[in-house]
Protein backbone atom coordinates (compact mmCIF):
# COMPACT_ATOMS: atom_id res chain seq x y z
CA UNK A 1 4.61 21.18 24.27
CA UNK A 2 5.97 18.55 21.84
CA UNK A 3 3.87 18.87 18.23
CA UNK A 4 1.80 16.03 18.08
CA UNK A 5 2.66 12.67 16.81
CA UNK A 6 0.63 12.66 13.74
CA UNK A 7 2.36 15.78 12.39
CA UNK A 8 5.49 14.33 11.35
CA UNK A 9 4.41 10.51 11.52
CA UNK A 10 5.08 7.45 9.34
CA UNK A 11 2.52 5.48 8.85
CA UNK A 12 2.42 2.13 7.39
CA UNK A 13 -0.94 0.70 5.82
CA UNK A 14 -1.43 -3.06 6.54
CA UNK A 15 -4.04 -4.58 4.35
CA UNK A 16 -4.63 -7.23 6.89
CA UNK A 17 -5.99 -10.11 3.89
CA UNK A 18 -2.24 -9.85 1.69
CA UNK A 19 0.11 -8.89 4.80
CA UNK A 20 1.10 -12.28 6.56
CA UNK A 21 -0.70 -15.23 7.48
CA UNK A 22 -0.63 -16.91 10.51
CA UNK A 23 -2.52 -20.18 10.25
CA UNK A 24 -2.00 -21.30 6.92
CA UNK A 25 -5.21 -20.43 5.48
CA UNK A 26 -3.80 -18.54 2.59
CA UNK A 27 -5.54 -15.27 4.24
CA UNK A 28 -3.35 -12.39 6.02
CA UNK A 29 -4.16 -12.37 9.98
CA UNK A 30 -3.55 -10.86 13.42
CA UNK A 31 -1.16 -14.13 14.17
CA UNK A 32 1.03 -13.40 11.05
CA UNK A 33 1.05 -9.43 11.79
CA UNK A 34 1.90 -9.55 15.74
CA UNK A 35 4.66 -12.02 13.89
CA UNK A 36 6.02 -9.66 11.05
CA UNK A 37 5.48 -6.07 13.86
CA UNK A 38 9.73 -6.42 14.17
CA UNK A 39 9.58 -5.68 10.62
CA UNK A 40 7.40 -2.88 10.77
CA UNK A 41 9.35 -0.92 13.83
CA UNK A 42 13.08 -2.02 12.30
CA UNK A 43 11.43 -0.53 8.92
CA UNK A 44 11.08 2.78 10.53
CA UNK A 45 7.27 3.42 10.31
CA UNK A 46 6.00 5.48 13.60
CA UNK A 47 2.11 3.64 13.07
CA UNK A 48 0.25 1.10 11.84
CA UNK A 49 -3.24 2.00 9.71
CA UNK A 50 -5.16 -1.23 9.45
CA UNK A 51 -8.21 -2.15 7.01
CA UNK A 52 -11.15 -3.21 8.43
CA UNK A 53 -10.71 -5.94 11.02
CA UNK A 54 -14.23 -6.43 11.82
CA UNK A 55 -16.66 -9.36 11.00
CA UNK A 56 -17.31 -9.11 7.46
CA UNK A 57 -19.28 -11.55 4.80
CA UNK A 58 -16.46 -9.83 2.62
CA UNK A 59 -18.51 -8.39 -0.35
CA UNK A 60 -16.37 -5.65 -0.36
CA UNK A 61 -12.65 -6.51 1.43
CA UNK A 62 -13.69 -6.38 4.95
CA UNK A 63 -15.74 -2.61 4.22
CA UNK A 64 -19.14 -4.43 4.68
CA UNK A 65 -19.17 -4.34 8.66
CA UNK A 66 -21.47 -7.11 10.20
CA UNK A 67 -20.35 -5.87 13.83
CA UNK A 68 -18.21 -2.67 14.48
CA UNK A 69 -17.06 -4.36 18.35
CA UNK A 70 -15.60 -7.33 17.03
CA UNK A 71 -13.03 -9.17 15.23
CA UNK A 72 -13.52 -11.12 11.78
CA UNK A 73 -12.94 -14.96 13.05
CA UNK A 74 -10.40 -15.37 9.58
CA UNK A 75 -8.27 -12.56 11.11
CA UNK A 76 -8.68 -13.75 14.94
CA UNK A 77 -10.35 -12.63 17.98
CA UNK A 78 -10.78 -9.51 20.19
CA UNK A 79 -8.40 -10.99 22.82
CA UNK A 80 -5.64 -11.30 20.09
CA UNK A 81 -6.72 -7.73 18.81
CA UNK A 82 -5.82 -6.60 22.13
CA UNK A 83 -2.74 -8.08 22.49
CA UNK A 84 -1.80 -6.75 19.21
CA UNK A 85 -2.68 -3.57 20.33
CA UNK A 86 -0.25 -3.70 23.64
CA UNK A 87 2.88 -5.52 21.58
CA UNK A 88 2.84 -2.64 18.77
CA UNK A 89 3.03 -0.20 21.52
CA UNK A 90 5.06 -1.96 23.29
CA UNK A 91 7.60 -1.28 19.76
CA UNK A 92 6.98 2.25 19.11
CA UNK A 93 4.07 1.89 16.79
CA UNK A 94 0.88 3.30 17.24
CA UNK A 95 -2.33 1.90 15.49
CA UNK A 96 -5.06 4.10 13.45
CA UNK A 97 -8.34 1.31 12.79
CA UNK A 98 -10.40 1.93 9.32
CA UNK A 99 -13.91 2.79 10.59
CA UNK A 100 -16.85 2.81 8.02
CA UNK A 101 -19.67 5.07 8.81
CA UNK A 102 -21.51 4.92 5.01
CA UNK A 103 -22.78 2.20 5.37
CA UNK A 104 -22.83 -1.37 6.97
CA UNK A 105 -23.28 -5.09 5.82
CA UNK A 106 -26.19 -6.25 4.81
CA UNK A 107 -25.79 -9.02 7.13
CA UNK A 108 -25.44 -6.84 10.02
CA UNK A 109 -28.08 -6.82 12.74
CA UNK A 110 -29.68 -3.51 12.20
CA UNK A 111 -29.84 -4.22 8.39
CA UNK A 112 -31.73 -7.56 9.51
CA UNK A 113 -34.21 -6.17 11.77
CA UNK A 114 -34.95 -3.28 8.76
CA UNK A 115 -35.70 -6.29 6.62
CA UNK A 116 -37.78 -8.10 8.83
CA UNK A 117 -39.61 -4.93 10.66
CA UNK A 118 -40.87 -3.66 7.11
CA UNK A 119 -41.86 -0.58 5.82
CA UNK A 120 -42.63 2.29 7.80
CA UNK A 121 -40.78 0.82 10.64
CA UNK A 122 -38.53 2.35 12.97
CA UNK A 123 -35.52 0.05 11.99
CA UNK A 124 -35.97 1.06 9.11
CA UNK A 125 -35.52 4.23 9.70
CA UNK A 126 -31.91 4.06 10.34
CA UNK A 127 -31.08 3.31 6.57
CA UNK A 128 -32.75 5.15 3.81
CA UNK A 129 -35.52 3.35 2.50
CA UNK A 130 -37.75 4.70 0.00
CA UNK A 131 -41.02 3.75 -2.30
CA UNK A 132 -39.75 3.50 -6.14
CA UNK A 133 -41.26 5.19 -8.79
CA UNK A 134 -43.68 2.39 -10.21
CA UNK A 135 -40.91 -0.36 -10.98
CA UNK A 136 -38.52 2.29 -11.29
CA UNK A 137 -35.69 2.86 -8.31
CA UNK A 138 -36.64 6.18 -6.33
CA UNK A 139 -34.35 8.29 -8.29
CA UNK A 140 -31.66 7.89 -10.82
CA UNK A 141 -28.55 7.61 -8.36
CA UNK A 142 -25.81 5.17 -9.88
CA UNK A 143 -23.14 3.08 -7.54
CA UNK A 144 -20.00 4.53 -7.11
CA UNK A 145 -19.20 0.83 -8.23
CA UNK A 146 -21.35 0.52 -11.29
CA UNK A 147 -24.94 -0.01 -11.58
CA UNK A 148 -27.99 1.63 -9.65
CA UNK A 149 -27.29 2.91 -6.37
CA UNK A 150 -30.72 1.54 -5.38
CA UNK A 151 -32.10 -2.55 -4.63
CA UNK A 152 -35.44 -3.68 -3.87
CA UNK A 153 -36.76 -5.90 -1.39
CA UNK A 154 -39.80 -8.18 -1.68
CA UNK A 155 -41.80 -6.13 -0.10
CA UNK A 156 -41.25 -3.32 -3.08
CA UNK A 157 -39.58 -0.68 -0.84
CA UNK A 158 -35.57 0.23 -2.42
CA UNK A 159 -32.91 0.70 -0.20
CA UNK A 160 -29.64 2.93 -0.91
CA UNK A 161 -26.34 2.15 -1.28
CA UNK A 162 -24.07 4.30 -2.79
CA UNK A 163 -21.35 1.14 -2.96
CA UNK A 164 -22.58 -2.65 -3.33
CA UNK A 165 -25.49 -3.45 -2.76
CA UNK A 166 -24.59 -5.44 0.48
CA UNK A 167 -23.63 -2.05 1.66
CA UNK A 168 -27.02 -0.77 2.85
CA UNK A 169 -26.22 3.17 3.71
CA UNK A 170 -26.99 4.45 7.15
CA UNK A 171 -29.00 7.24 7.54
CA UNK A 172 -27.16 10.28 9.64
CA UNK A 173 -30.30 11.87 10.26
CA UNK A 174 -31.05 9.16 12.66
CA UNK A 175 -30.15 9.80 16.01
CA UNK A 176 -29.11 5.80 16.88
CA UNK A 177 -26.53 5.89 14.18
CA UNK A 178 -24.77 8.56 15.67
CA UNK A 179 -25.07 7.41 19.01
CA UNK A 180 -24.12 3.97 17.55
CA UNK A 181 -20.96 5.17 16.28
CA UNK A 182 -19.74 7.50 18.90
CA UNK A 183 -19.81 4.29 21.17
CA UNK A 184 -17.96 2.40 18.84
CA UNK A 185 -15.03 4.90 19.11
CA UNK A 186 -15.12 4.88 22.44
CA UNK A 187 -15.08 1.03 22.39
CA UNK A 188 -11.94 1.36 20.58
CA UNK A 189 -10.46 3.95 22.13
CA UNK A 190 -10.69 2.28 25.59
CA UNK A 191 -8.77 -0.91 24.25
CA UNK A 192 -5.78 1.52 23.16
CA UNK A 193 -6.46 2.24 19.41
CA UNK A 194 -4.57 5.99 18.57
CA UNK A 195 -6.58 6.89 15.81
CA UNK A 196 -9.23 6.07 12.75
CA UNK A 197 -9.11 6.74 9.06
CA UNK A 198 -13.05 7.41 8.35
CA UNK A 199 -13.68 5.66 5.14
CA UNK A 200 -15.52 7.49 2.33
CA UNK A 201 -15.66 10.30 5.08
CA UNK A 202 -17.45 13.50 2.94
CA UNK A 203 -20.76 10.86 2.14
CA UNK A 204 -22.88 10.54 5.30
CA UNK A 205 -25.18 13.25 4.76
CA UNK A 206 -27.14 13.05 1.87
CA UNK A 207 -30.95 13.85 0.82
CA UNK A 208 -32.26 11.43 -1.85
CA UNK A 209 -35.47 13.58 -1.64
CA UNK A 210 -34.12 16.49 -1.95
CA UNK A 211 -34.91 19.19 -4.97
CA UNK A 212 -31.88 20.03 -7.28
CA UNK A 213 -29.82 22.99 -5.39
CA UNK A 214 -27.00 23.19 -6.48
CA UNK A 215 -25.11 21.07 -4.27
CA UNK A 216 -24.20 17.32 -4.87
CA UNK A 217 -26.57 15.25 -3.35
CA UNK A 218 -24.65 13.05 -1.36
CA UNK A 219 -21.34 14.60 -1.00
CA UNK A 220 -20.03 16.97 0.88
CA UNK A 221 -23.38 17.90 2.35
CA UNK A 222 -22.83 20.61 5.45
CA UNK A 223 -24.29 18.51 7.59
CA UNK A 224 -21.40 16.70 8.08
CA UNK A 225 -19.96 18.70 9.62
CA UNK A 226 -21.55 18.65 12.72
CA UNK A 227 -20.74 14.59 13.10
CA UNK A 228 -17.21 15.30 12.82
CA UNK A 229 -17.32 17.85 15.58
CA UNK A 230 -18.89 15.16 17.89
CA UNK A 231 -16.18 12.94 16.80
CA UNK A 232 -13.89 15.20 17.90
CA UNK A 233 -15.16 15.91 21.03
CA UNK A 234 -14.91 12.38 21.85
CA UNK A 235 -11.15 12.14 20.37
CA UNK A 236 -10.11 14.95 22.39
CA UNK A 237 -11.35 13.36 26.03
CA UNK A 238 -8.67 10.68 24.70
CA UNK A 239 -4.82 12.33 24.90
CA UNK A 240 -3.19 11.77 21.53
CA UNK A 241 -5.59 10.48 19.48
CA UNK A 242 -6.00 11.26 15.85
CA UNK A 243 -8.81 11.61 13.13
CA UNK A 244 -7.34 11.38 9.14
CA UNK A 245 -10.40 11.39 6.56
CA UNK A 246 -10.69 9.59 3.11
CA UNK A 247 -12.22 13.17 1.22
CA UNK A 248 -11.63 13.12 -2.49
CA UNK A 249 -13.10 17.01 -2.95
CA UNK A 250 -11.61 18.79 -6.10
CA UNK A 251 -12.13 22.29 -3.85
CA UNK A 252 -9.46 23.51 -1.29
CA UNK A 253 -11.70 25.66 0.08
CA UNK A 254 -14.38 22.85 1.07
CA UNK A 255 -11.75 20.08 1.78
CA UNK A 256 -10.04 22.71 4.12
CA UNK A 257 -13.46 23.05 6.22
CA UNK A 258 -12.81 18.96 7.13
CA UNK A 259 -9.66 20.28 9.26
CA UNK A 260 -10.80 23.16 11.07
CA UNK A 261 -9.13 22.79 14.46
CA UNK A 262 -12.81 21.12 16.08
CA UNK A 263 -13.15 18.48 13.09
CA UNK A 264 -10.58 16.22 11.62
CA UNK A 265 -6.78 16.54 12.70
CA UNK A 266 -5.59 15.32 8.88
CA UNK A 267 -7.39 14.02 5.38
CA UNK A 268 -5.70 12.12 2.73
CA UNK A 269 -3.51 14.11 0.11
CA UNK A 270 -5.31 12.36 -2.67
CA UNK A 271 -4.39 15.42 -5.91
CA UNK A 272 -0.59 14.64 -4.78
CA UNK A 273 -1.70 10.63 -5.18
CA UNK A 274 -3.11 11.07 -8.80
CA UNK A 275 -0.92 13.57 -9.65
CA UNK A 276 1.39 12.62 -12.67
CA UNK A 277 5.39 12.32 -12.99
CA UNK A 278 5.68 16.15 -13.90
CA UNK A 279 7.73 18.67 -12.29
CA UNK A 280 5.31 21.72 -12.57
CA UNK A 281 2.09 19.70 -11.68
CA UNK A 282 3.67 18.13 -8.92
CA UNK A 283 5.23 21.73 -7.63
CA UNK A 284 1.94 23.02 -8.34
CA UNK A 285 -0.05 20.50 -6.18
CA UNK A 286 2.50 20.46 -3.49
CA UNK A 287 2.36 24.27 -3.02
CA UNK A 288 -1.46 24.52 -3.08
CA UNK A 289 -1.46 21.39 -0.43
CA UNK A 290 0.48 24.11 1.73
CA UNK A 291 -1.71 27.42 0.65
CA UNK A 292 -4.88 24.76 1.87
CA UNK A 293 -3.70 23.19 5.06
CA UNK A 294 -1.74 26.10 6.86
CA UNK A 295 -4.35 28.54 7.24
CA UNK A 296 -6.29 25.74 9.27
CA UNK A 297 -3.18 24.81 10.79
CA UNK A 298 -3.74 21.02 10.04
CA UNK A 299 -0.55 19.05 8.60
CA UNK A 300 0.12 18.11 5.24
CA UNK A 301 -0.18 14.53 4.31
CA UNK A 302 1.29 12.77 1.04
CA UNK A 303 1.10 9.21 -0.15
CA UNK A 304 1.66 7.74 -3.56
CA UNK A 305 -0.57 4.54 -3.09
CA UNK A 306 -2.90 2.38 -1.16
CA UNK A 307 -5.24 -0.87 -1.41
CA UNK A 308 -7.38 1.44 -4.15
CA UNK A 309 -4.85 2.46 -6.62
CA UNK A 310 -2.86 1.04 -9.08
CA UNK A 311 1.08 0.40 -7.80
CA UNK A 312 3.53 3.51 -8.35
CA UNK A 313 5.77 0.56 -10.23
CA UNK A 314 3.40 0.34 -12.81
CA UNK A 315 1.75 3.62 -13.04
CA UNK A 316 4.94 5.25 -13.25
CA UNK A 317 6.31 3.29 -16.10
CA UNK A 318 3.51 4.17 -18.53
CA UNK A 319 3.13 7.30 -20.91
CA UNK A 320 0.24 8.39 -18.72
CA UNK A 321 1.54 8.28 -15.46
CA UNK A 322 -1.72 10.18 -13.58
CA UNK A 323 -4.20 8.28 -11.85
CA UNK A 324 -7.99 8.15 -11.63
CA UNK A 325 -10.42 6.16 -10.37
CA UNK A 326 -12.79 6.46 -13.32
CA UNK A 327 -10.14 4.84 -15.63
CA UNK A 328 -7.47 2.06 -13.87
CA UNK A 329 -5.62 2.44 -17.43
CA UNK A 330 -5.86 -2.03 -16.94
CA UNK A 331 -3.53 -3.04 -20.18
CA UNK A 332 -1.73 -0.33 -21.05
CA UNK A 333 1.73 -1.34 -21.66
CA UNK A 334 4.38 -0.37 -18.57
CA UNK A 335 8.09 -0.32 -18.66
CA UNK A 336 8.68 -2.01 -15.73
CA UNK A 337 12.87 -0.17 -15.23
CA UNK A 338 11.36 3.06 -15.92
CA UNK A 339 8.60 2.53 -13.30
CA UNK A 340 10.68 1.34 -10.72
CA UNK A 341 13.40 4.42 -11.88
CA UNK A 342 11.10 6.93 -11.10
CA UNK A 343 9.06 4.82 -8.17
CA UNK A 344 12.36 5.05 -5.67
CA UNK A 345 12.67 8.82 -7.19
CA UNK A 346 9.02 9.69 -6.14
CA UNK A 347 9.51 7.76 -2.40
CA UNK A 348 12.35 9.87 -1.95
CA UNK A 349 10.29 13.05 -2.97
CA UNK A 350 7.61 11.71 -0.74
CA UNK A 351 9.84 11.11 2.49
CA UNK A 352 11.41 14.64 2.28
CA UNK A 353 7.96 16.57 2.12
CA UNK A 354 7.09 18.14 5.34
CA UNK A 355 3.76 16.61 7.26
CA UNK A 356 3.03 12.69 7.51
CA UNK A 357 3.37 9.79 5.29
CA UNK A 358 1.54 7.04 4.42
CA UNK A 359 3.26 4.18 2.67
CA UNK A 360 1.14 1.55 1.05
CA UNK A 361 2.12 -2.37 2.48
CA UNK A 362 4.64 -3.39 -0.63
CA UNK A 363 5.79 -0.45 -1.97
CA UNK A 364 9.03 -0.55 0.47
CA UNK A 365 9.43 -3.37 -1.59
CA UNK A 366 8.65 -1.96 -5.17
CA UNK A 367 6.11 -4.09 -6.16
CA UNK A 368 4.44 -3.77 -9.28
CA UNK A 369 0.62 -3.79 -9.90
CA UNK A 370 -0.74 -7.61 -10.72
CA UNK A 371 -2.80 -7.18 -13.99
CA UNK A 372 -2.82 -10.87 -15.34
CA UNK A 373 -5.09 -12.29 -12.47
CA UNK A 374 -7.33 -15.00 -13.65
CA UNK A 375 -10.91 -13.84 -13.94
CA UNK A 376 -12.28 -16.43 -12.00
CA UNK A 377 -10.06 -15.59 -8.78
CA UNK A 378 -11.31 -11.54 -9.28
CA UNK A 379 -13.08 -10.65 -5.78
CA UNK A 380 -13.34 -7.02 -5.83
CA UNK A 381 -16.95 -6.32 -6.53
CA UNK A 382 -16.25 -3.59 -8.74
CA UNK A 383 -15.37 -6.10 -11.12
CA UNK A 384 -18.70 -7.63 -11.20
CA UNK A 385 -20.85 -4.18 -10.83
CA UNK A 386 -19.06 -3.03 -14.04
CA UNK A 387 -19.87 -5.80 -16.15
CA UNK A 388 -16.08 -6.92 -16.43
CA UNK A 389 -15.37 -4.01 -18.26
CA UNK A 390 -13.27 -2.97 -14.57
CA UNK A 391 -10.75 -5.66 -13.40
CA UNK A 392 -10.76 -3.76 -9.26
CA UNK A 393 -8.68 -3.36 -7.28
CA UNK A 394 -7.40 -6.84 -6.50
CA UNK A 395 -3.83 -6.01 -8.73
CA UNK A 396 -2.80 -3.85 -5.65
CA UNK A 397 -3.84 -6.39 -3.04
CA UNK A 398 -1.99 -9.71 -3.80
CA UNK A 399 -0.60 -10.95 -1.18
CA UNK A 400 3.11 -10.08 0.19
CA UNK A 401 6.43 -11.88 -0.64
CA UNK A 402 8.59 -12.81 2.35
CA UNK A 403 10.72 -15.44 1.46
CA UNK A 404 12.02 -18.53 -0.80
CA UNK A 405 12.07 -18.48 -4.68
CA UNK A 406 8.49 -19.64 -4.98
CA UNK A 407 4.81 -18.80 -4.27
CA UNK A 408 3.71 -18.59 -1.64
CA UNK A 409 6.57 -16.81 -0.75
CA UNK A 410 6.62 -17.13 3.08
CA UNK A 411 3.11 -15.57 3.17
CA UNK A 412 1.07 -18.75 4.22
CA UNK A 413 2.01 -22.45 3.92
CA UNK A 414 -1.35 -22.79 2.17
CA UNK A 415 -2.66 -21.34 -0.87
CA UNK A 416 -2.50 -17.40 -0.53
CA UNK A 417 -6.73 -15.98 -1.69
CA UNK A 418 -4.96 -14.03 -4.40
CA UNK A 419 -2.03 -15.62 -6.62
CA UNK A 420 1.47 -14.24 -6.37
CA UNK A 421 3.17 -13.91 -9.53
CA UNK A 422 5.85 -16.37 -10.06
CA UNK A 423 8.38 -14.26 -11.20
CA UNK A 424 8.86 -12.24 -7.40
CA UNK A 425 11.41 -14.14 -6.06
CA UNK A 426 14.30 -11.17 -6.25
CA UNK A 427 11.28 -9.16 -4.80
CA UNK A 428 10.62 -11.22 -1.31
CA UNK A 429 11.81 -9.13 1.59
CA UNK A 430 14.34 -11.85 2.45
CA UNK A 431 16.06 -11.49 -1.06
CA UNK A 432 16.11 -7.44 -0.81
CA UNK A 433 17.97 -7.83 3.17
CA UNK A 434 20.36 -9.46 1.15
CA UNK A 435 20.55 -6.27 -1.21
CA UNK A 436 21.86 -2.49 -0.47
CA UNK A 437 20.71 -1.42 -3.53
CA UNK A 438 17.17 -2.64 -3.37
CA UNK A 439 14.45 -1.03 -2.98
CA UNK A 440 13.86 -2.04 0.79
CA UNK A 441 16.99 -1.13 1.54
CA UNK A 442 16.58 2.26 -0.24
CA UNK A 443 13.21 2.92 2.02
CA UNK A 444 15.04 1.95 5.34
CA UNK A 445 17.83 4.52 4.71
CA UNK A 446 15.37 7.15 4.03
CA UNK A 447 13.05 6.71 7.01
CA UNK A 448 16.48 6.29 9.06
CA UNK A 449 17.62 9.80 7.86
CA UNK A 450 13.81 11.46 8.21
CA UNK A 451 12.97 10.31 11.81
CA UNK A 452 16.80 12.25 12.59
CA UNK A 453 16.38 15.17 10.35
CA UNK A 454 13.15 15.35 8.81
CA UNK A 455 9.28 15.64 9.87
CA UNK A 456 7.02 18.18 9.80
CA UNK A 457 7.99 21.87 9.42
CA UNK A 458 8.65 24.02 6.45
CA UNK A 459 10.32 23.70 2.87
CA UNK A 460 12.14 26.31 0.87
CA UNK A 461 12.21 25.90 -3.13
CA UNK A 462 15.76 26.59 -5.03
CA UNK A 463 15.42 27.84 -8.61
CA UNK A 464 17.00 24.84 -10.60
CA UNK A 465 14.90 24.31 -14.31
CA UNK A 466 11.56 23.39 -15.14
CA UNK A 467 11.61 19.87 -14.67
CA UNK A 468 13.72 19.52 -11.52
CA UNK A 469 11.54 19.62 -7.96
CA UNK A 470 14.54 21.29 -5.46
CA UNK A 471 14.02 22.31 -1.97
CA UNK A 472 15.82 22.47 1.08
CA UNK A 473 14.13 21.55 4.07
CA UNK A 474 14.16 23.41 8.00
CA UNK A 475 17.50 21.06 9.17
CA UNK A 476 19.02 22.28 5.59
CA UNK A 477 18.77 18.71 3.87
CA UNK A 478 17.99 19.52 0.37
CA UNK A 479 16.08 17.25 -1.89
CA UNK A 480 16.64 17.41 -6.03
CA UNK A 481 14.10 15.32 -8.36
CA UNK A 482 14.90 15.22 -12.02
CA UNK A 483 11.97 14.69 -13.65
CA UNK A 484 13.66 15.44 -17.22
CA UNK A 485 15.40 14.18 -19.78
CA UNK A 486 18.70 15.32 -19.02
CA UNK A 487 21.32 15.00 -16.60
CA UNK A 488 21.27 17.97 -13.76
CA UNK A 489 24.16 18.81 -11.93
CA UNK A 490 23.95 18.78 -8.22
CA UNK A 491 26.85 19.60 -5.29
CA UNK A 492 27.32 18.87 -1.87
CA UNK A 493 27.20 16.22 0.66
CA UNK A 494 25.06 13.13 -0.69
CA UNK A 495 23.60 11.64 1.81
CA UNK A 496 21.62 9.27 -0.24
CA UNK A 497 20.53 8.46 -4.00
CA UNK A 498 17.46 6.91 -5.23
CA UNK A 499 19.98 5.91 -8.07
CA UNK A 500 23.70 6.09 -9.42
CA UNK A 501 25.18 10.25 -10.02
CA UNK A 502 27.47 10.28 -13.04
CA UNK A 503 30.27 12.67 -12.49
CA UNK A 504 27.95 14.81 -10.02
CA UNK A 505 25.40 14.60 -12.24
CA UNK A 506 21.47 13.58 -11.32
CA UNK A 507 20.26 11.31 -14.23
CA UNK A 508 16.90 11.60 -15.05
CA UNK A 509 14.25 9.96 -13.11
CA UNK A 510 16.50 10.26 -10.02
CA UNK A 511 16.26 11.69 -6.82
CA UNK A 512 19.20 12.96 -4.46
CA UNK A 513 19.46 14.07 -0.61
CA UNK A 514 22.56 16.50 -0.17
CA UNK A 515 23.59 18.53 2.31
């Protein structure tokens, strides 16, 4: 039997809002991505993983769901979802769908009924509302994006939200939601969708009641388990279908219980995501992704960025090159050649690991983080939660450069919902075609030489200094990163260069396939 697809895959993240847009509304849509899909499959990726495409208010980029069945009217409509679906097949590509089982919009039906029903009601039931402690919220949980994780309604009852608070949390105790959601897989799975990334995937089960044991209170709770069996059950009555989970959990042990072979199929690499431009910490989480994923037999996954992160551009170029959520570093100066140096080094590190990759919409193009948007234009509600203290996400999410010398770049012929910098004319896709030393032109190579030679399988370190990663990989390609300060010497067959060798010599902050 062939391994499956998702072993090996490539796996290209549209952010739907910044990719292309269609009708000139300045907003990303299915019309401009069934346009741009030639792109995608002459890129090299094997699948598409799409935001949320579902009818949003957008408090929070699409991830406040109104309606888990349908299509948000600024993207486009179910029957143009559909024939989305058919013409990415119909190139190679396969699609994986965000799904958001947290929590829903506050504007969705069931949230609407809760309000109206009132307490003690059985819609209410369904999200977790609680009596407050005279004014006081029912206990002392904060938002993952600032503030209390608790808002009242007039009738004095609080609600939970772990996110916004037009993210009203579903309760997982409640049998509906979990019939409710298994029927929204299946709705997708019927109309051809190969997969879903569950967002914020270790949070479901959670006990605001609950005395002090030991365990967090909302994350990682065992109960979750059991809904990711079900989901599984359901994914396996559909041949070749696929499960990867968002689970930021600092222990192996616990994240490895998400893949056992009835639950997920694959989870985010997020460690090898925040893990900085050093050769022993990056060895170090590379070999303990292997020592946590191959007893459970589940694949490795790595990716350097996506729509929550600051760009590998930027990060890369400044003295602290780790990243964390609790600090987006927002002002600290970047060398912009030193981020991009070590940028192509890391997407060549990234394309020779074995497992699947996921590559961020814009970093085949080496685009840097935005940090100068105007405060007035911010729409990430972090921004607001934290007081402006947080500038968001929105830096990573401006909107894609396709052509001409000028915003808006070929994205829209209106006004794209995020400005594009001014200066990312050499940076359009059109201007790197025209380049085979860009960085476009760097990622097609790569993904050219990994879908012959490369994949999933097994990796074999070679003994060459501290700061140099070296391996050689099951069809004996071997892959040097100098992560130094000197030159490393290197023999054999190149068969590409994230930069220029001097003399057979790997500069620093360069990466080399040889065979």
């Amino acid at each position: 039997m062939p391994e499956p697809w998702w072993r090996g895959a490539v796996i290209y993240q549209v952010y739907l809002r910044s990719f292309a847009d269609g009708d000139g509304d300045g907003v990303g849509d299915l019309a401009g991505l069934r346009s741009r899909l030639p792109y995608l499959a002459e890129l090299g990726a094997d699948a598409l993983w799409l935001n949320p495409w579902y009818p949003s208010p957008m408090a929070d980029g699409g991830y406040d769901v109104a309606d888990y069945r349908g299509i948000e009217p600024v993207f486009g409509t179910l029957a143009e979802a559909e024939a989305f679906l058919a013409e990415a097949h119909d190139l190679g590509l396969r699609v994986i769908l965000d799904v958001v089982p947290n929590h829903a919009s506050d504007q969705s039906a069931w949230f609407r009924q809760a309000l109206a029903a009132g307490p003690g009601s059985p819609e209410r039931a369904r999200f977790w509302f609680r009596r407050g402690v005279g004014d006081a919220p029912p206990n002392d949980w904060r938002s993952i994006f600032g503030g209390p994780a608790w808002t009242r309604v007039p009738d004095g009852e609080w609600y939970l939200h772990l996110f916004a608070p037009e993210q009203p949390d579903f309760n997982w105790t409640h049998p509906d939601v979990r019939a409710e959601f298994l029927d929204v897989l299946r709705f997708w799975f019927d109309r051809g969708v190969d997969g879903f990334r569950v967002d914020s995937a270790a949070l479901l089960v959670k006990d605001p009641d609950a005395e002090p044991d030991g365990l967090d209170p909302y994350t990682d709770r065992d109960g979750v388990h059991e809904i990711y069996r079900e989901w599984r059950r359901l994914a396996d009555a559909y041949p070749g279908r696929m499960l990867v989970g968002e689970v930021w959990l600092p222990d192996h042990e616990r994240l490895a219980r998400y893949l056992r072979a009835d639950e997920m199929h694959t989870v985010f690499n997020f460690p090898f995501l925040g893990a900085p431009w050093d050769a022993a910490t990056l060895r170090t989480v590379i070999d303990d992704t292997f020592a946590t994923l191959t007893p459970v037999g589940a694949p490795a996954t790595w990716v350097l960025s996506n729509h929550d992160v600051t760009r590998t551009v930027t990060r890369y170029g400044r003295a602290d090159t780790s990243f964390d959520h609790a600090d987006r570093k927002h002002g600290v100066p970047t060398d912009p050649a030193l981020g991009l140096r070590r940028a192509r080094a890391a997407a060549l590190l990234t394309l020779a690991l074995p497992g699947s990759v996921y590559i961020y919409q814009g970093e085949e193009l080496g685009l840097p983080e935005v940090e100068d948007l105007p405060d007035d234009l911010r729409q990430d509600p972090i921004w607001r939660r934290s007081g402006h203290t947080d500038p968001g996400r929105d830096g990573c999410r401006v909107p894609l450069p396709w052509s001409g010398v000028e915003p808006p770049y070929g994205f829209s012929t209106g006004t794209p919902w995020l400005p594009q910098p001014a200066d990312w004319k050499d940076l359009t896709v059109e201007a790197q075609q025209a380049d085979p030393s860009s960085m476009l032109a760097l990622y097609r190579a790569a993904l050219r030489i990994r879908a012959a030679e490369l994949g999933d399988g097994t990796l074999r370190w070679l003994p060459m200094g501290e700061d140099v990663l070296a391996f050689t990989r099951d069809s004996g390609l071997t892959c040097v990163v100098n992560l130094g300060t000197r030159t490393v010497p290197v023999t054999g067959e190149i068969l590409l260069s994230s930069g220029a060798l001097h003399g057979g010599h790997l500069p620093p902050d360069t990466a080399v396939w040889l065979r």
